[in-house]
Protein backbone atom coordinates (compact mmCIF):
# COMPACT_ATOMS: atom_id res chain seq x y z
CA UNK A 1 3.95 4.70 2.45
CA UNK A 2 3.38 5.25 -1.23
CA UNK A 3 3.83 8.57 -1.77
CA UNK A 4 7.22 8.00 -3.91
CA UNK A 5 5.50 5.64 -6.03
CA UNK A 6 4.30 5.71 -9.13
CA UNK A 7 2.89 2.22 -9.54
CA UNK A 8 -0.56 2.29 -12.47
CA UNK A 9 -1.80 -1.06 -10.64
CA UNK A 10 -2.69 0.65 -7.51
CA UNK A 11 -5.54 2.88 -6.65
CA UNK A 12 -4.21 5.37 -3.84
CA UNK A 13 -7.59 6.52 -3.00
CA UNK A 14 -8.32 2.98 -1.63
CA UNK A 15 -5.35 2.56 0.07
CA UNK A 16 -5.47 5.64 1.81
CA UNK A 17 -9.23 4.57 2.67
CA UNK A 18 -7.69 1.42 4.13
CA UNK A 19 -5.05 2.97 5.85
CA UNK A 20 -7.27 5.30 7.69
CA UNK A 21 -9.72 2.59 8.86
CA UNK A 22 -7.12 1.09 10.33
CA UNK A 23 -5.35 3.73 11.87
CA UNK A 24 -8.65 4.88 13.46
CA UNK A 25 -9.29 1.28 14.24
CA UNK A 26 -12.49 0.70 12.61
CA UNK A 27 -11.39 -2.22 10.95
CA UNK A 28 -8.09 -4.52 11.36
CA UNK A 29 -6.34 -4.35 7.73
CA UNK A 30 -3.13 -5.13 8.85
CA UNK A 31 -3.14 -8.47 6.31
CA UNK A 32 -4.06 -6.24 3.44
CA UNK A 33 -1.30 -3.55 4.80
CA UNK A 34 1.44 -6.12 4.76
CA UNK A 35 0.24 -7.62 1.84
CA UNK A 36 1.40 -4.15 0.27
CA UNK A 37 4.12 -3.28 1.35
CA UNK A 38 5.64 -6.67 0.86
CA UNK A 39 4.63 -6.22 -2.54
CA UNK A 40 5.79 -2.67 -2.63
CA UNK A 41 9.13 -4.09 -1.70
CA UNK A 42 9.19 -6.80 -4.34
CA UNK A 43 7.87 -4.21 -7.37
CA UNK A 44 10.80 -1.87 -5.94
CA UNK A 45 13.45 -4.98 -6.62
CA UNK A 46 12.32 -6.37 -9.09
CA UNK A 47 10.91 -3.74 -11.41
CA UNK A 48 12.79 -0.57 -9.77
CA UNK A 49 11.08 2.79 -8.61
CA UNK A 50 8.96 4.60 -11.19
């Protein structure tokens, strides 16, 4: 999901923390996951891949 990006604002750690809650479903984040990679999409247009 983020792997190709290079982005300072985001901490990977705690995405990948999110990511695996809600994979293992201990917690719903799919708002939070969205939230990302609509914004993902928008830095990617906008600003271009790093």
């Amino acid at each position: 999901m983020i792997d190709d990006s290079n982005i300072p604002l985001l901490d990977k750690t705690l995405i990948l923390k999110v990511w695996n809650q809600h994979q293992s479903a201990a917690s719903d984040n799919s708002n939070k996951l969205w939230a990302l990679l609509m914004f993902l999409d928008w830095y990617r247009q906008r600003v271009g891949r790093s």
